[in-house]
N, C-alpha and C. Protein backbone atom coordinates (compact mmCIF):
# COMPACT_ATOMS: atom_id res chain seq x y z
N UNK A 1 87.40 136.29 99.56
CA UNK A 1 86.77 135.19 98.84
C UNK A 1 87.71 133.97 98.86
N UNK A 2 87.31 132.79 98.77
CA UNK A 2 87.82 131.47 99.18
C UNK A 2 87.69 131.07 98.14
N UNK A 3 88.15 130.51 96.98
CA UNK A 3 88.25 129.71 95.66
C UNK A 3 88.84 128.40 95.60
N UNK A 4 87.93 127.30 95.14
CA UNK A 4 88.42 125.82 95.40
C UNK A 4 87.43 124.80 94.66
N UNK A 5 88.39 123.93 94.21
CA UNK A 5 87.67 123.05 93.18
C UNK A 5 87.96 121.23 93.94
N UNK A 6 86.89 121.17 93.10
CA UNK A 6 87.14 119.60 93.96
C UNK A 6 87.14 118.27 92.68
N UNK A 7 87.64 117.29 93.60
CA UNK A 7 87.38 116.18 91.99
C UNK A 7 87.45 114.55 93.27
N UNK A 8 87.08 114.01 92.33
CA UNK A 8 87.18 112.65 93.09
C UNK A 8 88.11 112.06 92.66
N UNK A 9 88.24 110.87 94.53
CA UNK A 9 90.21 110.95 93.83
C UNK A 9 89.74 109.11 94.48
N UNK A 10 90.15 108.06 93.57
CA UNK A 10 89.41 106.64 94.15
C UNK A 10 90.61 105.56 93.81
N UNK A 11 91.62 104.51 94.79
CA UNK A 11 92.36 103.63 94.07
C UNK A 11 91.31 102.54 93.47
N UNK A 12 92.81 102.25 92.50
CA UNK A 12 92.19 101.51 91.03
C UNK A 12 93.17 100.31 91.50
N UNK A 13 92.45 98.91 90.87
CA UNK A 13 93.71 98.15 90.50
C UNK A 13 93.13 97.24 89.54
N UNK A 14 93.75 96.76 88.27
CA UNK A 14 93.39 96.78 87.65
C UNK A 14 92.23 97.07 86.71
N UNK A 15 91.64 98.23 86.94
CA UNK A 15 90.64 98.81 86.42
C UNK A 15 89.60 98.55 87.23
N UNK A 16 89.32 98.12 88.10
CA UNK A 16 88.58 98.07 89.32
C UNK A 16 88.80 98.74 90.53
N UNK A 17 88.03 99.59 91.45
CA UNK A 17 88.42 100.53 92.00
C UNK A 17 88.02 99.32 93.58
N UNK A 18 89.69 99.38 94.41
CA UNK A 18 89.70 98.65 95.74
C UNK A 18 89.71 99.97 96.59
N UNK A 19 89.47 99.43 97.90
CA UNK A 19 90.03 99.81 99.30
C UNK A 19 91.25 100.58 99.17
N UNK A 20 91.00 102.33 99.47
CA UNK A 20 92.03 103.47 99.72
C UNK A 20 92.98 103.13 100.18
N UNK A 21 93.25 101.65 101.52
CA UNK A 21 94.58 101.55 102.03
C UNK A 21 95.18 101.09 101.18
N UNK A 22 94.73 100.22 99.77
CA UNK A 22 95.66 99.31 99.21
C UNK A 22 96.78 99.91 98.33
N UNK A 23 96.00 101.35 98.18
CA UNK A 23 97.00 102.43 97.36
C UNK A 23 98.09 103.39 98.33
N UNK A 24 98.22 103.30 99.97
CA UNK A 24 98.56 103.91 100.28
C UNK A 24 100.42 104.11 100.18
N UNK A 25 100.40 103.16 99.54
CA UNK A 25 101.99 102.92 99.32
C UNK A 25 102.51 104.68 98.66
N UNK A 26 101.68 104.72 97.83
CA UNK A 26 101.95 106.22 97.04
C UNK A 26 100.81 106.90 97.53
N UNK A 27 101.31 108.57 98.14
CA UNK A 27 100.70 109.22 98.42
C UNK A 27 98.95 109.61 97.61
N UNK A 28 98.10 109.90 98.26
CA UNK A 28 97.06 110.33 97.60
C UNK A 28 96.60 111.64 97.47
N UNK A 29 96.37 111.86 96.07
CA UNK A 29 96.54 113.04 95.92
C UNK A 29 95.70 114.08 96.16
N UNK A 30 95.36 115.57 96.15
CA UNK A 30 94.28 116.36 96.85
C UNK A 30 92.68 115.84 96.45
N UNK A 31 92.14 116.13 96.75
CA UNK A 31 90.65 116.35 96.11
C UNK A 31 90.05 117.63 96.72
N UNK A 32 90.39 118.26 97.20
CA UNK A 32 90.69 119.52 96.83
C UNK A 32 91.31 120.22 96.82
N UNK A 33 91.27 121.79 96.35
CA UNK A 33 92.33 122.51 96.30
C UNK A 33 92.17 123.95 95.91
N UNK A 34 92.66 124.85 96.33
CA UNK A 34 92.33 126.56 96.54
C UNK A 34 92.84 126.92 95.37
N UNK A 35 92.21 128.26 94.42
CA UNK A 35 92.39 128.27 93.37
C UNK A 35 93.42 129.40 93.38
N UNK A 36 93.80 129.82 94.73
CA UNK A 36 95.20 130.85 94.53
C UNK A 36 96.14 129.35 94.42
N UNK A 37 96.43 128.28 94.24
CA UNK A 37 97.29 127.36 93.86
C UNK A 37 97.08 126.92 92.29
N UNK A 38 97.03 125.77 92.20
CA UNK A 38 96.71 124.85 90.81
C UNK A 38 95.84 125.85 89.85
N UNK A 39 94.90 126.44 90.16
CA UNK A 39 93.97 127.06 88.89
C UNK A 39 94.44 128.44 88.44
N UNK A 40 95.39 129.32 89.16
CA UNK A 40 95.80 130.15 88.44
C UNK A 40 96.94 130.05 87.66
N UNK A 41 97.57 128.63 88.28
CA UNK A 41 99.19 128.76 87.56
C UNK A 41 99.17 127.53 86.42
N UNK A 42 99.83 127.33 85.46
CA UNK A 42 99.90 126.51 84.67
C UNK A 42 100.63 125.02 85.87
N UNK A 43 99.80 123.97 85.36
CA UNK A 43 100.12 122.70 86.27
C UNK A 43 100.01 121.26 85.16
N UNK A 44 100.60 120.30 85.75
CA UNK A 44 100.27 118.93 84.60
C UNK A 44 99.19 118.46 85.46
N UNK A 45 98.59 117.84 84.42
CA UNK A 45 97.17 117.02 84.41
C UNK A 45 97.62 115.48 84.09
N UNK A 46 97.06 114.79 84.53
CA UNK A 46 97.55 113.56 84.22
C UNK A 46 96.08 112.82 83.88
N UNK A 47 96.24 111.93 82.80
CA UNK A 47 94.96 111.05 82.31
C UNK A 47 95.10 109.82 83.15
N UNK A 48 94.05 108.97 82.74
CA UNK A 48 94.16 107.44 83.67
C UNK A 48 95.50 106.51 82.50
N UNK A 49 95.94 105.91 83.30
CA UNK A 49 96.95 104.62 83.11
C UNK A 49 96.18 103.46 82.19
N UNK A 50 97.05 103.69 80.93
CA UNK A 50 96.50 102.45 80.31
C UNK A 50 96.85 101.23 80.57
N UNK A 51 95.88 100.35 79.72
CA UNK A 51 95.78 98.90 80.39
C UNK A 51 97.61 98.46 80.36
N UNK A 52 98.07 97.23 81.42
CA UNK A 52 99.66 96.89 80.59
C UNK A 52 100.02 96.16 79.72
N UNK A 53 100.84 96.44 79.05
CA UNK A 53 100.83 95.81 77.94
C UNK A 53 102.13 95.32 77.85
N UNK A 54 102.88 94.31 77.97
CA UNK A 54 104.26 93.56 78.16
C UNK A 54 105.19 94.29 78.98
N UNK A 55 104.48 94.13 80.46
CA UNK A 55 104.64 94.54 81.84
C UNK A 55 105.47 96.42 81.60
N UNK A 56 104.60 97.15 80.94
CA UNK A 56 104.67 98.51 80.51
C UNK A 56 102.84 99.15 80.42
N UNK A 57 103.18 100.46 81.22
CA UNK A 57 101.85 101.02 81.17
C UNK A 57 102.33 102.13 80.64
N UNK A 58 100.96 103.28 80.02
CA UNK A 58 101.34 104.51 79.10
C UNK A 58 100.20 105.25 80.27
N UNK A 59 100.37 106.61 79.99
CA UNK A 59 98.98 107.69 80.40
C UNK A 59 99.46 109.07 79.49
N UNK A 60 98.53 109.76 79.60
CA UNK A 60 99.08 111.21 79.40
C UNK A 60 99.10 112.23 79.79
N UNK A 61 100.18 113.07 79.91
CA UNK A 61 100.58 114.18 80.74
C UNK A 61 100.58 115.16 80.00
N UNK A 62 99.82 116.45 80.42
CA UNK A 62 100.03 117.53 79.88
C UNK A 62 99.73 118.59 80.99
N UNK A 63 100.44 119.84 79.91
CA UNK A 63 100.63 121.09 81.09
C UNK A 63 98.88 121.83 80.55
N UNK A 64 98.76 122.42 81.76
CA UNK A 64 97.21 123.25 81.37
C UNK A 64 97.45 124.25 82.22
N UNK A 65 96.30 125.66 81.87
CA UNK A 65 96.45 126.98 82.35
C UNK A 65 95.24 127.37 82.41
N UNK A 66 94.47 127.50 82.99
CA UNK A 66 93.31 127.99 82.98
C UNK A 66 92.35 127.57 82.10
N UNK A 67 92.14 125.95 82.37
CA UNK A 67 91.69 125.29 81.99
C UNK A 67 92.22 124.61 80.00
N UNK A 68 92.85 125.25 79.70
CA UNK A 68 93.25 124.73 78.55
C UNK A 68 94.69 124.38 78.52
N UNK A 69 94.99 123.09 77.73
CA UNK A 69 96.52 122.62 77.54
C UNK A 69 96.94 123.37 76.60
N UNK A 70 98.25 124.05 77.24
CA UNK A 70 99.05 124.92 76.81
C UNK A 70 100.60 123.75 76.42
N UNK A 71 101.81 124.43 75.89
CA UNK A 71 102.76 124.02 75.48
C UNK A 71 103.60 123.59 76.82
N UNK A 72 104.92 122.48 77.37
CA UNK A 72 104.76 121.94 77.86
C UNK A 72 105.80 122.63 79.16
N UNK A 73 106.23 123.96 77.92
CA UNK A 73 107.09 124.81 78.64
C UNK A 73 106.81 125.72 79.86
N UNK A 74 105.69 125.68 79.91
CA UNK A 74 104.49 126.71 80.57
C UNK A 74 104.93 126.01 81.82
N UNK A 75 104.98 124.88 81.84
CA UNK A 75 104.94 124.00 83.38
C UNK A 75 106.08 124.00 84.14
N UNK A 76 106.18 123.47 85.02
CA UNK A 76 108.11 123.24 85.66
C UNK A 76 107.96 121.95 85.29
N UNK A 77 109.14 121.33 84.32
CA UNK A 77 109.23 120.01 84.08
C UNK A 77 109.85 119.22 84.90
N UNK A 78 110.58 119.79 86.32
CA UNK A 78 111.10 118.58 87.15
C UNK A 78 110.12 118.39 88.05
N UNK A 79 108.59 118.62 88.08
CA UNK A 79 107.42 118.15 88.47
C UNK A 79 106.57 117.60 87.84
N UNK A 80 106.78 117.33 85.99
CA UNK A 80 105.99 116.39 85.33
C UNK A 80 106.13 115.21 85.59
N UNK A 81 104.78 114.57 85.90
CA UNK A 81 104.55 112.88 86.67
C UNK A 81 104.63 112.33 85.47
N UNK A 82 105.21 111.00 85.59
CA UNK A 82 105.49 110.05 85.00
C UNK A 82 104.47 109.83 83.79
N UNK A 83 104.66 109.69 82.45
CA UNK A 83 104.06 108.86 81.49
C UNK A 83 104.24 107.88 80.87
N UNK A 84 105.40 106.69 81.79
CA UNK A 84 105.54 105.63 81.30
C UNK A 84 106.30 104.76 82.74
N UNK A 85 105.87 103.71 83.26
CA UNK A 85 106.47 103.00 83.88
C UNK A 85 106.28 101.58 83.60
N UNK A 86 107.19 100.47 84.35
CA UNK A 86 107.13 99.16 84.38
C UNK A 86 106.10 98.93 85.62
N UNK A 87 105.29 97.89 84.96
CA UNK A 87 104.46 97.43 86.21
C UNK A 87 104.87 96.06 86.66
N UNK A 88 105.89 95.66 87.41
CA UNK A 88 106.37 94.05 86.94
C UNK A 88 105.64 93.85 88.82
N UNK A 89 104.97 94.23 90.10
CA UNK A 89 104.70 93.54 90.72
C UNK A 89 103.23 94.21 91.24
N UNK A 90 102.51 93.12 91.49
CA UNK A 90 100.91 93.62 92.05
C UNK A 90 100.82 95.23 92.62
N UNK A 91 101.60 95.45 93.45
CA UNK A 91 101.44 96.95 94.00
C UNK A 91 101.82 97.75 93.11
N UNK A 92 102.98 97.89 92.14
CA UNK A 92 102.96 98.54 90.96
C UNK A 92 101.90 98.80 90.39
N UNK A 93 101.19 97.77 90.21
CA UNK A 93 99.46 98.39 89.24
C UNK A 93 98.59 98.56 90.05
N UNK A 94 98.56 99.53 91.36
CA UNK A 94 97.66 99.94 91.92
C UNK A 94 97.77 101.90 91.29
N UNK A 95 96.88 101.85 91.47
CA UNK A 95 97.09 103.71 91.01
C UNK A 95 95.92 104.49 91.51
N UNK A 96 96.14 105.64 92.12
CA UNK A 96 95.10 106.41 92.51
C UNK A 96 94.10 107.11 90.98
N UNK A 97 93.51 107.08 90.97
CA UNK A 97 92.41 107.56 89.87
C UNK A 97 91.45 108.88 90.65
N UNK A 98 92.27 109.88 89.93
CA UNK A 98 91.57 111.43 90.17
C UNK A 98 90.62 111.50 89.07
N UNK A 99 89.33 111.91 89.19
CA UNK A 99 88.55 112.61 88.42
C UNK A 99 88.64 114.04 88.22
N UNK A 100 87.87 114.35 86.86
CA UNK A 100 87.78 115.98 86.74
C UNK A 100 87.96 117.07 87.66
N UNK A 101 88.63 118.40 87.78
CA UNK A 101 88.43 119.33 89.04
C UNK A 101 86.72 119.57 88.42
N UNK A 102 85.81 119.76 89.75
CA UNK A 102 84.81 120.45 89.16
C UNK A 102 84.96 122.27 89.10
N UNK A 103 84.24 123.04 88.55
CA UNK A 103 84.01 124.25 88.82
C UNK A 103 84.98 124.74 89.93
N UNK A 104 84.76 126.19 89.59
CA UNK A 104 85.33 127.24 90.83
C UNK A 104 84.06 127.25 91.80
N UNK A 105 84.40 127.09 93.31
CA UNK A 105 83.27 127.45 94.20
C UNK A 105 83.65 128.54 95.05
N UNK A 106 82.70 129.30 94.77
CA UNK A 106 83.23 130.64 95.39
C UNK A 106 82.76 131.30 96.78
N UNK A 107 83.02 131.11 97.75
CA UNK A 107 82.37 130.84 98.98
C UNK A 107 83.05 132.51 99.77
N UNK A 108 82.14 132.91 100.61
CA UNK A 108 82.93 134.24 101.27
C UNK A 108 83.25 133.86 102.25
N UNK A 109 84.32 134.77 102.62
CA UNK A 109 84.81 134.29 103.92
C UNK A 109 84.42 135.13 104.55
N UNK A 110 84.16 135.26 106.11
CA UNK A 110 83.63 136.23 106.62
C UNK A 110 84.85 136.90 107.72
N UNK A 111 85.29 137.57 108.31
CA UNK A 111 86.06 137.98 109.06
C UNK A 111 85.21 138.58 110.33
N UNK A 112 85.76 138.73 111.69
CA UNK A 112 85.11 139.42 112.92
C UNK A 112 86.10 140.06 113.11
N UNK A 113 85.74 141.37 113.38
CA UNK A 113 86.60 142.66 113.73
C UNK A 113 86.13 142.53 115.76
């Protein structure tokens, strides 16, 4: 069995969603992904980037496990993404914007002997 969730993944800049190259400065992240990875193990989730506010943006990061946020220990913390940076030049406030994973899709795999 093949297990994999998907989400939509769209750059933003200032709260308006541009052209994928304009974000390519920073990698883009999956839109999908096999659930022997991210859905069995505890991972951070990251919310959208709030507006800036005296060239400082906020979001929020938390660790989750099977679908619920767990404590923050659960996670590896030298892989928690950022919840606070300076935005002081135009490409700074570009940001990829992931949506929800949807569902598990559970697809068979077939093998030939």
């Amino acid at each position: 069995m093949l297990n994999r969730r998907r989400r939509d993944v769209s750059c933003i800049h200032h709260g308006k969603q541009v052209n994928d190259y304009q974000c390519l400065y920073e990698p883009k992240p999956a839109e999908t992904i096999s659930c022997s990875e991210e859905c069995l193990t505890p991972h951070w989730k990251t919310f959208s980037w709030q507006p800036v506010y005296k060239g400082l943006r906020h979001r929020r990061v938390v660790c989750v496990y099977q679908g619920s946020i767990v404590q923050d220990e659960h996670c590896d913390r030298q892989l928690k993404p950022m919840e606070k940076e300076w935005c002081t030049t135009n490409i700074s406030c570009l940001i990829w914007f992931t949506g929800e994973w949807s569902s598990v899709d559970m697809k068979l795999r077939l093998t030939f002997e």
